[in-house]
Every structure is written in structure tokens, then in C-alpha cells.
Protein backbone atom coordinates (compact mmCIF):
# COMPACT_ATOMS: atom_id res chain seq x y z
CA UNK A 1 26.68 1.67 6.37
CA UNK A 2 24.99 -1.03 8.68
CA UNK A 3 22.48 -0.68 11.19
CA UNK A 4 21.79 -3.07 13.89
CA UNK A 5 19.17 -3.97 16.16
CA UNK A 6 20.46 -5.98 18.92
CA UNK A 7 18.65 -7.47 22.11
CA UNK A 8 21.02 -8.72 25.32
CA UNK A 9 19.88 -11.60 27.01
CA UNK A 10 19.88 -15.15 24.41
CA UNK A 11 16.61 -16.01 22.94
CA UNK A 12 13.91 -14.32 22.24
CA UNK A 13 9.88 -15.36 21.24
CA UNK A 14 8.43 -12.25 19.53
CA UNK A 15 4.93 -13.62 20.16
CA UNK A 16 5.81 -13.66 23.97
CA UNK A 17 7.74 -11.12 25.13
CA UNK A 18 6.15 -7.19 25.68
CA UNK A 19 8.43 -4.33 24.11
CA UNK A 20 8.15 -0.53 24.38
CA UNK A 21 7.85 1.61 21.37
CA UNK A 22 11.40 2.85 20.61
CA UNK A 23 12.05 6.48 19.72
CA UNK A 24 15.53 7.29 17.96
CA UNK A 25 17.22 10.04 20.20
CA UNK A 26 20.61 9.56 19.17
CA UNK A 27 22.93 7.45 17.87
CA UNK A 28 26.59 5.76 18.96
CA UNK A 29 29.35 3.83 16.35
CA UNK A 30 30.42 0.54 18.36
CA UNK A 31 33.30 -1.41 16.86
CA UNK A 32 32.53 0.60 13.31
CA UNK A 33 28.85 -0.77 13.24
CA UNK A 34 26.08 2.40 13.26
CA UNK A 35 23.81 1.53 16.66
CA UNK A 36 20.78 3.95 17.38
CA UNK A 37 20.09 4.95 21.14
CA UNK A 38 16.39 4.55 21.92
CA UNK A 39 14.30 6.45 24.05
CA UNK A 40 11.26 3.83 25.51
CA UNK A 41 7.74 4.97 25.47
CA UNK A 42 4.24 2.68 25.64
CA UNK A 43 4.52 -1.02 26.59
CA UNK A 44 3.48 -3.08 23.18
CA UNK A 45 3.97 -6.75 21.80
CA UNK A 46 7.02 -6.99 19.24
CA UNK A 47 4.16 -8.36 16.68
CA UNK A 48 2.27 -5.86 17.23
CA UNK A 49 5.40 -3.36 16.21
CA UNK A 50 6.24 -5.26 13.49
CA UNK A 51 3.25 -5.06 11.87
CA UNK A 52 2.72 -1.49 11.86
CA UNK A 53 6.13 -1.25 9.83
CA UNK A 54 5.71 -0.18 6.34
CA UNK A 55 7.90 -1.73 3.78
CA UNK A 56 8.69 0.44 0.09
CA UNK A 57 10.53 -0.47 -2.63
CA UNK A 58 13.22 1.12 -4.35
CA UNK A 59 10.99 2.04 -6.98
CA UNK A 60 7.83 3.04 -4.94
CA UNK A 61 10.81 5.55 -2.94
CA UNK A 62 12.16 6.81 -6.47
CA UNK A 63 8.34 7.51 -7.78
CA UNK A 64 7.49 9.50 -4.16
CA UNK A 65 10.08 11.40 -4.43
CA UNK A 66 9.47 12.07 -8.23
CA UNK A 67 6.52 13.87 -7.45
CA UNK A 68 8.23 16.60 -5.81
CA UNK A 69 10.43 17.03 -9.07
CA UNK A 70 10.10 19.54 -11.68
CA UNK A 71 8.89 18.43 -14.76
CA UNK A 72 8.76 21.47 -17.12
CA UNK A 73 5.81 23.19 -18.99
CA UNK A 74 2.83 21.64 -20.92
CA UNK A 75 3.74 23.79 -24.36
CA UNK A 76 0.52 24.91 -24.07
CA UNK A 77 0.88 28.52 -23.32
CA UNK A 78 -2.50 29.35 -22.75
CA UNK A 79 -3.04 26.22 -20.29
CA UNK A 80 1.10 26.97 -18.91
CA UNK A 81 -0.10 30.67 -18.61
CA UNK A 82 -2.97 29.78 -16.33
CA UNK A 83 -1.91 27.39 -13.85
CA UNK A 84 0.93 30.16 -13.29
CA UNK A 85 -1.57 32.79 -12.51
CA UNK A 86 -3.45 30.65 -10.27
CA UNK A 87 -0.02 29.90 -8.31
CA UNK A 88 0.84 33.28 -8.17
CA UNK A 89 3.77 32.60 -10.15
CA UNK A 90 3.29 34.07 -13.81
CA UNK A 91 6.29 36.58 -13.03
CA UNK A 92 8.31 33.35 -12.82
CA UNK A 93 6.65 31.54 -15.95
CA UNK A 94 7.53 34.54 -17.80
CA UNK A 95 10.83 34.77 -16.94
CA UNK A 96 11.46 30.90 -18.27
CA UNK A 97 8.21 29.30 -19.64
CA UNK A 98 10.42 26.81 -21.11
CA UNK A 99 11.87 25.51 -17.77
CA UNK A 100 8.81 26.22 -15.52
CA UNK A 101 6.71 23.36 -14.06
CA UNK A 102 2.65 23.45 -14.63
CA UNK A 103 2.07 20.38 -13.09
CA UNK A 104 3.69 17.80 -10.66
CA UNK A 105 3.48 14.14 -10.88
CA UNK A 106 0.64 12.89 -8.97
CA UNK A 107 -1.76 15.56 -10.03
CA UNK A 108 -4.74 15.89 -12.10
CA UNK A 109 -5.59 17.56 -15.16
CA UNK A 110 -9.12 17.65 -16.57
CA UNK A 111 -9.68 19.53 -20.16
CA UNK A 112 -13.79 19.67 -20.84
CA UNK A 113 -15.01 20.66 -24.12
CA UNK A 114 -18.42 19.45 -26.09
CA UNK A 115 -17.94 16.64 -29.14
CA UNK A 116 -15.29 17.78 -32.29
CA UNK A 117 -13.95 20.82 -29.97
CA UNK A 118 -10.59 18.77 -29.74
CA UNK A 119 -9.82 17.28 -26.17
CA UNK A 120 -8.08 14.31 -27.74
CA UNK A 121 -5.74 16.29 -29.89
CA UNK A 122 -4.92 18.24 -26.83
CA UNK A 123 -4.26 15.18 -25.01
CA UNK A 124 -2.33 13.72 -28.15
CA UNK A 125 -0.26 16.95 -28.03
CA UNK A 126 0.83 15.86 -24.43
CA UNK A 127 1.70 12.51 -25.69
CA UNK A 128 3.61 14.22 -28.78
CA UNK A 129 5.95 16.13 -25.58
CA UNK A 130 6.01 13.12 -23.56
CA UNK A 131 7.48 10.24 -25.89
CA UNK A 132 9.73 12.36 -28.23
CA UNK A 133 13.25 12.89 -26.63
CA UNK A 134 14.76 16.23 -26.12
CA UNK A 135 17.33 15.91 -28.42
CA UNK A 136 17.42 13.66 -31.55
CA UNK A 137 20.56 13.00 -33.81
CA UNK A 138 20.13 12.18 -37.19
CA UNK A 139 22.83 10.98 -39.94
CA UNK A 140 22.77 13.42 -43.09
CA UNK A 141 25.71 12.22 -45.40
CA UNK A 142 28.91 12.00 -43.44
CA UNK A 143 27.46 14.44 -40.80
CA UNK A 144 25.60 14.18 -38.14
CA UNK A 145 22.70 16.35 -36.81
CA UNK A 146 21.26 17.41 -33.61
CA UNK A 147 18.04 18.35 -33.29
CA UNK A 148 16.24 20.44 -30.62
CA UNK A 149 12.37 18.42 -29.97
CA UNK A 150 11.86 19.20 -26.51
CA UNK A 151 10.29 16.51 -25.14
CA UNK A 152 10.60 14.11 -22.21
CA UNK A 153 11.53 10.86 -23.81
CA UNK A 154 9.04 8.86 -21.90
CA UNK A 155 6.33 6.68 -22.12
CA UNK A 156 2.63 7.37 -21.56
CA UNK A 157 -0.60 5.05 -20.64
CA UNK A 158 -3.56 6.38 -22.92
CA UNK A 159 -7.13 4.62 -21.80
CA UNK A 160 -8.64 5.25 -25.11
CA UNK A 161 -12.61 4.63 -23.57
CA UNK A 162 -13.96 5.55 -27.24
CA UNK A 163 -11.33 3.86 -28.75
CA UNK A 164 -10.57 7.32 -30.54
CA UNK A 165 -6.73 7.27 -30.69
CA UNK A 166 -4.98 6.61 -34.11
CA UNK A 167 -1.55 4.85 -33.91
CA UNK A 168 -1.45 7.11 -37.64
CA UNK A 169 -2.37 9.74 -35.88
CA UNK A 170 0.41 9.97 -33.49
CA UNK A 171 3.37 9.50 -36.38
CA UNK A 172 1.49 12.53 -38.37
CA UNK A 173 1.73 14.64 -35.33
CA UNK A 174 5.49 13.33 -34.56
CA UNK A 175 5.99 13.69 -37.91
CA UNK A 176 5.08 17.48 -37.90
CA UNK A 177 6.65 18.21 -35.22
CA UNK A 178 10.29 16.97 -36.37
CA UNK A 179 9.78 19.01 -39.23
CA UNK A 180 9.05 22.21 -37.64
CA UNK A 181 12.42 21.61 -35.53
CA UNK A 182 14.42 20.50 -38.35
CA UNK A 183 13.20 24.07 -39.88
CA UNK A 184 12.44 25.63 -43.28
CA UNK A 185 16.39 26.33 -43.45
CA UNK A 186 16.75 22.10 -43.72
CA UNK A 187 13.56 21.34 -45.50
CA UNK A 188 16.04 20.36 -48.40
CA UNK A 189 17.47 17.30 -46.25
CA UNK A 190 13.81 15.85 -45.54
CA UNK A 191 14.41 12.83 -48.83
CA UNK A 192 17.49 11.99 -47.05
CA UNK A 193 15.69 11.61 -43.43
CA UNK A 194 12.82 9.70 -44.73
CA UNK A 195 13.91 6.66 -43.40
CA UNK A 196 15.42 7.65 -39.93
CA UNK A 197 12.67 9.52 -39.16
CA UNK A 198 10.13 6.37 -40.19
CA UNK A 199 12.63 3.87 -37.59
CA UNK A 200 12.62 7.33 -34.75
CA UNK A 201 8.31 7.47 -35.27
CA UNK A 202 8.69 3.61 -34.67
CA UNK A 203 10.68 3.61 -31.71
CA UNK A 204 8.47 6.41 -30.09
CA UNK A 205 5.33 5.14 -30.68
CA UNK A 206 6.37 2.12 -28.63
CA UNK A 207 6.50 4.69 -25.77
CA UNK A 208 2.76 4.65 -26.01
CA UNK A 209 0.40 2.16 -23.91
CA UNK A 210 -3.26 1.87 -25.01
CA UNK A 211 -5.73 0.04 -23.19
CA UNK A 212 -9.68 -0.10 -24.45
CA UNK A 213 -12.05 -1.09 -21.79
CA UNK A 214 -15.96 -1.64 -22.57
CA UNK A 215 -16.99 -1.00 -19.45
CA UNK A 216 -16.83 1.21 -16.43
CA UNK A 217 -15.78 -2.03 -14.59
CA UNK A 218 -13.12 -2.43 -17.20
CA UNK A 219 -11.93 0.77 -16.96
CA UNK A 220 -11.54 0.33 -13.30
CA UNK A 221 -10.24 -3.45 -13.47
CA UNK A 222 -7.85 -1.25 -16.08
CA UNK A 223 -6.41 1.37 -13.62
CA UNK A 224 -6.14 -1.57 -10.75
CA UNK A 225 -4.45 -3.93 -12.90
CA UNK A 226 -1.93 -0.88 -14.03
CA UNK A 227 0.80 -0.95 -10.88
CA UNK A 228 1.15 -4.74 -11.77
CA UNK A 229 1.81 -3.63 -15.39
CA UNK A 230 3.63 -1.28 -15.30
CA UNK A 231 6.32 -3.29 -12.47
CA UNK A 232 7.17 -5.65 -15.28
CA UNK A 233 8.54 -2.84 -17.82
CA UNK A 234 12.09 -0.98 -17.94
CA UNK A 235 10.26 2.18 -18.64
CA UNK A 236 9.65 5.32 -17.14
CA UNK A 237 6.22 6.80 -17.24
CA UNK A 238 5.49 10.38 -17.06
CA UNK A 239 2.16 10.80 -17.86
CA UNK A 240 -1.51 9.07 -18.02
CA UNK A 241 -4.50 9.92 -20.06
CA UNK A 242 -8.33 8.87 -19.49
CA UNK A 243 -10.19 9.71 -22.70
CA UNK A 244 -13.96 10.22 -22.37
CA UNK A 245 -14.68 7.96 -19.22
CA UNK A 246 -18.08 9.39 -19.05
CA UNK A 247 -18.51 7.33 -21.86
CA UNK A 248 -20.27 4.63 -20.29
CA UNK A 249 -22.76 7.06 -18.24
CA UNK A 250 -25.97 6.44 -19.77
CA UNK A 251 -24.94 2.33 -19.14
CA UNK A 252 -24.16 2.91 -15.75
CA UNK A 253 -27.46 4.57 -14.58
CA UNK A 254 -29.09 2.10 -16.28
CA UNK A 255 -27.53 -0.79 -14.40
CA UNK A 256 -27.36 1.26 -11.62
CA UNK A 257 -30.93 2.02 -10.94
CA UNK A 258 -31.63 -1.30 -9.42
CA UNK A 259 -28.29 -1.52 -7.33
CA UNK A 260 -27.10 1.41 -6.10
CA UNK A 261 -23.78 1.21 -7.33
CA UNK A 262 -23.60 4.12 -9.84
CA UNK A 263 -21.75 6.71 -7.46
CA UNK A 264 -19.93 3.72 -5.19
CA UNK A 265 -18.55 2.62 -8.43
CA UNK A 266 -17.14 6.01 -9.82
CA UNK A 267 -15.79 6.55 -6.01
CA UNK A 268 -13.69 3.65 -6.75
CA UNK A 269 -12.27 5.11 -10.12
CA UNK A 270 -11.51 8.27 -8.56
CA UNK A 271 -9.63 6.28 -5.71
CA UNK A 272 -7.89 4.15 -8.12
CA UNK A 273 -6.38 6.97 -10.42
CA UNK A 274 -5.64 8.64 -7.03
CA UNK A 275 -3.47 5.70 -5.89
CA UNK A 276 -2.33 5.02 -9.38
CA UNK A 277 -0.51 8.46 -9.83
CA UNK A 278 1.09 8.76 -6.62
CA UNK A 279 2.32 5.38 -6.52
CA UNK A 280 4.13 5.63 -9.85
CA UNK A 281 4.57 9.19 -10.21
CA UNK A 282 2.29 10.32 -13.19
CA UNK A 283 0.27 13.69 -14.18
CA UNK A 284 -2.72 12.53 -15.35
CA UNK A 285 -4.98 13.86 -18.16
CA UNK A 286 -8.30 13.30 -18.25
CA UNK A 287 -10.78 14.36 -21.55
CA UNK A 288 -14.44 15.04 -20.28
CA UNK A 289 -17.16 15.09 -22.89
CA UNK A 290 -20.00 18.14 -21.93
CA UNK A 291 -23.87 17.68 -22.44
CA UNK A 292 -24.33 21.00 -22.69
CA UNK A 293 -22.04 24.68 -23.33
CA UNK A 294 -23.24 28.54 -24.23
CA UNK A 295 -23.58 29.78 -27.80
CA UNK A 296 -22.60 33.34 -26.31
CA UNK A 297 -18.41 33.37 -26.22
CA UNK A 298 -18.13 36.78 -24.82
CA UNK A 299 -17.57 35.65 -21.68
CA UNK A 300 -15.95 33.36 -19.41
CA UNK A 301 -20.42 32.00 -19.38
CA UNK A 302 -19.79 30.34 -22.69
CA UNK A 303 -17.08 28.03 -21.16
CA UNK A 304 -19.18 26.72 -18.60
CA UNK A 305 -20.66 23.86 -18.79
CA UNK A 306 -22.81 20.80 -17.63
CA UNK A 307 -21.33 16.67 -17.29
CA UNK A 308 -21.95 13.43 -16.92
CA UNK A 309 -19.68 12.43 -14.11
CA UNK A 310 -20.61 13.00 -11.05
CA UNK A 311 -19.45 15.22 -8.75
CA UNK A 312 -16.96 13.07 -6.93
CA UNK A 313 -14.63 13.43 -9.72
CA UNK A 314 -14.56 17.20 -9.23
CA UNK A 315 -12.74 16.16 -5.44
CA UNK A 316 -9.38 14.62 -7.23
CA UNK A 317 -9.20 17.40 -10.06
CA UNK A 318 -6.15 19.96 -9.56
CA UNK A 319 -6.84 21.97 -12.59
CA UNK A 320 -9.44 21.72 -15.07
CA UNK A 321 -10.67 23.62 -18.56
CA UNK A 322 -12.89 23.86 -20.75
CA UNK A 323 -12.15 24.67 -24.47
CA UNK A 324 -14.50 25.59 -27.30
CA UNK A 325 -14.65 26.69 -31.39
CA UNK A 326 -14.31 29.78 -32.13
CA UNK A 327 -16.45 31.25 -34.99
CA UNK A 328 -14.92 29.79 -37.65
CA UNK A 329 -12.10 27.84 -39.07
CA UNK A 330 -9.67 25.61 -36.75
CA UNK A 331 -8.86 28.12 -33.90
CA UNK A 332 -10.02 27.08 -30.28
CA UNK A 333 -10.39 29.55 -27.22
CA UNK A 334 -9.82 27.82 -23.55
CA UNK A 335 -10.32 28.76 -20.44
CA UNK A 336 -9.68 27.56 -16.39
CA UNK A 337 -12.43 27.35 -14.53
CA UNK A 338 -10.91 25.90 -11.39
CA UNK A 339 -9.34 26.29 -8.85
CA UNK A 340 -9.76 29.79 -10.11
CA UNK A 341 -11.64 31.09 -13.52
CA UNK A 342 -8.70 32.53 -16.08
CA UNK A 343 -8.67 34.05 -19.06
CA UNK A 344 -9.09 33.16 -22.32
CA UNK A 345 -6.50 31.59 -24.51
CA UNK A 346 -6.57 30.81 -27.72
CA UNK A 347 -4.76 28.24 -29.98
CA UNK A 348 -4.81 26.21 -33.54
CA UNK A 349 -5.64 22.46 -34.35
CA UNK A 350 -4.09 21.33 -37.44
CA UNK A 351 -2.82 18.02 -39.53
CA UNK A 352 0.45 18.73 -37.12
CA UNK A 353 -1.13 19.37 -34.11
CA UNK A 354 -1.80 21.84 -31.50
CA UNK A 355 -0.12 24.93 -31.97
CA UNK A 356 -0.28 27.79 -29.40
């Protein structure tokens, strides 16, 4: 289909000649070609119209409209649980938590907890669902067998600020997580796998970007410099992580105390994940270190807790939680405290992962 904008009358000088803004009422087919029939409105210079037209890629379309897309569940039940009882919707999370959507591309996740209370394994958990396909044949003799993972079969960006994330790490977790699918029933075929499953942890772990910055001005340099990064790769990203980027706090007010740039400059971060995940289409997940949480766990009290980033960051955040140790042993309890305080969830941190 071809549409055409023609103007009677020869030549024509854009820079010269005043034009009306042009509102589509209703459109005519002359001699097969698609011709729309304008309504005229305010006198303005054809440069002038020009120039307010926005252009958008192919790409930049599919990634807007990917934001409106379902996406599924986080596996996190606890986490899954309370984003559908802020919504409103936990009669339909209930009904299919496998199929229902916690989060949309383009918003924000923030998971608080104080040092060794796992926020990266959480966040390595969402990598785990993100890279790993849904499906995954594997050659066992003469047969072949499919087996369920669940995941996405995408690729990730993980800013690793404390330069926390193990490449080992993520093929014990991958690892651990095939197994559990393959199931006890199967454990028996494990010798003959080793070697897929080595070339499959390979090939997944490629799915995983990791940038280090040293600096807040790195990490924002970082997020800028992603759209440019990410344009040159045949891959589709679903999701992107910010580890501990209140790691450079004590730096910043430092620096900051003589120029006034301290909240300017963490304006600009927030901005730049903003534009960041709505031009490509990505949850993001960001780990927040605390300063300070409440030995009393009896109450939703004990989850709440004080930062270093300032409160700017709060603006951009769509759901955030904090999670904690319980007594003893590896069990965590979370909880939401925004948009709306939840309950308490519990789950397990092991060699193989999360667990809820």
C-alpha cells in the first residue's frame, strides 16, 4: 500500500511557501494509489511542519509496542503473589500463576535488603528465567528429550556496580535448575548429559551482558551508552539489572559537597534508566543495599528500612521490597512496601538458587 502526498501547481520552495496544518478526515483511492483528504487548520511554514515530525524505527515501534505485551510471572511466588494483590488481580494469578504477568517491560523493580540477605541471588534467579529457553532438547542414546525449563530464552544486561556477579555462579544455578526439570525419575541419564548440558550453560551464559563501572559517572556514561549497544546485536533483551548503585554514595557526597551535583547527578540516572527501558522494552531490576533494618520481624516494622539513594529514585520505582533472614538457617521472609505494604513471603537460598 502507497501513500502519497501530492501538491498541484509545479515547483515548490519549502523554505518559502506558508502551509496549513493538515488534519486526516478521510481518505479516497485514485488510479489504485491510497490519497488522504485533509481538513486545513492554522497557517504554518512547511519547515516548520516538517520538523515537528517524529521519525521511529522498526525496532523502536516493535520495543513500544512490547511493553504492552505479557511477559509471564517472576517464579517468585511470594513477589508474583504481591504485585497481584496490589492490582487487584490475585483471583486471576491464582487461577494461572504460570501464565500471569507481574511486570511489563518498561517498569521498575527495586528489591532492598541489608548486606548477605541475598538481593543478588534474587536478581541472579531472574537472570536464571530470563536466558534459559522454555524448552530444551537433549540427545540421550538414539532418543531425544524434551525438557520443560520455563524460561524466556533471552538475554539480560547485569550492571554488576560491586562487581559481585560470578560467571560460575550463573552455570551452578543453570546447572540446578536443569536438574530439577530433568527430575529424580532421570537422575540416572545425568553422565550421559554432562557434556550437552556444559555446551547449553555455554550458549546461555552468552545471553548475559555485564558491565562494571567505577563510578557514578560510569554507571551513567553505562546506561547512555546502552541504546547504541544494544542496536548493534541480533538479540532480544528482556530484562536489566542495576546491582548496588548506591555503591558509590559515600564518593558522591564527598565530591559533591563542593559542587552541587550529588542529586542533579542521580536525576540523570533515574532519567536514563527511564529512557533506557522504554526505548528497548526491558523490566528492570534494581538491588538496593539498606543502612539500617529492625531486629523485631513480627511485623511488616522489621522490613522497613533506611537508604542511601536519594529520594528521586523512589519517583521511577513501580514496585519495590525489602527482604530479610529469618532466624536461622537459609530461609528469607520478603515483603512489598510500595505501592502498597503486603504480606510476608517467605522463600530458600541455596547452591541452586532461589526456591519459593
Amino acid at each position: 500500500m502507497q501513500w502519497v502526498a501530492g501538491i498541484a501547481g509545479g515547483h515548490l520552495d519549502l523554505d518559502q511557501q506558508p502551509c496549513r496544518i493538515a488534519m486526516p478526515n478521510s481518505h479516497a483511492v485514485v488510479d489504485g494509489i491510497n490519497c488522504l483528504c485533509m481538513s486545513v487548520n492554522t497557517p504554518m511554514s512547511w519547515s516548520t511542519l516538517l520538523a515537528e515530525i517524529q521519525s521511529e524505527s522498526g525496532l523502536q515501534l516493535y520495543n513500544s509496542i512490547k511493553t504492552k505485551c505479557p511477559t509471564g510471572p517472576l517464579y517468585i511466588d511470594g513477589i508474583d503473589r504481591s504485585i497481584a494483590v496490589a492490582r487487584n488481580e490475585l483471583e486471576k494469578y491464582l487461577a494461572d500463576p504460570i501464565k500471569y504477568t507481574s511486570i511489563y517491560p518498561g517498569e521498575i523493580l527495586q528489591i532492598d535488603g541489608s548486606t548477605g540477605t541475598g538481593k543478588t541471588e534474587v536478581a541472579l534467579f531472574l537472570v536464571l528465567t530470563t536466558i534459559i529457553p522454555e524448552y530444551q532438547e537433549v540427545t540421550v542414546g538414539q532418543e531425544i528429550v524434551r525438557v520443560h525449563l520455563g524460561g524466556r530464552g533471552k538475554s539480560v544486561v547485569f550492571i554488576d556496580v560491586e562487581a559481585k556477579l560470578r560467571v560460575e555462579r550463573i552455570f551452578e544455578v543453570c546447572r540446578g535448575h536443569f536438574l530439577r526439570c530433568l527430575g529424580k525419575g532421570n537422575s540416572s541419564l545425568y553422565p550421559e548429559l554432562v557434556g550437552q548440558i556444559d555446551r547449553l550453560l555455554l550458549d546461555w551464559s552468552k545471553r548475559v551482558h555485564i558491565f562494571r563501572p567505577n563510578s557514578t559517572l560510569e554507571l551513567l556514561s553505562t546506561l547512555r551508552g546502552l541504546p547504541g549497544y544494544l542496536s548493534q546485536l541480533e538479540e532480544e533483551f528482556h530484562f536489566l539489572f542495576l546491582d548496588s548503585p548506591s555503591s558509590f554514595y559515600w564518593i558522591d557526597r564527598f565530591e559533591s559537597q563542593s559542587l552541587g551535583t550529588f542529586v542533579p547527578l542521580h536525576k540523570s540516572l533515574v532519567q536514563a534508566i527511564r529512557e533506557v527501558s522504554l526505548e528497548w522494552g526491558l523490566v528492570v531490576c534494581i538491588t538496593n543495599p539498606v543502612l539500617l533494618a529492625s531486629e523485631r520481624r513480627e511485623n511488616h516494622e522489621s522490613l522497613v528500612i533506611r537508604e542511601h539513594l536519594p529520594p528521586v529514585w523512589k519517583e521511577c520505582i513501580n514496585y519495590r521490597f525489602v527482604i530479610a533472614h529469618e532466624e536461622a538457617g537459609q530461609q528469607r521472609i520478603g515483603r512489598m512496601v510500595a505501592p502498597a505494604i503486603g504480606p510476608i513471603f517467605r522463600f530458600h537460598i541455596s547452591r541452586e538458587g532461589v526456591q519459593s
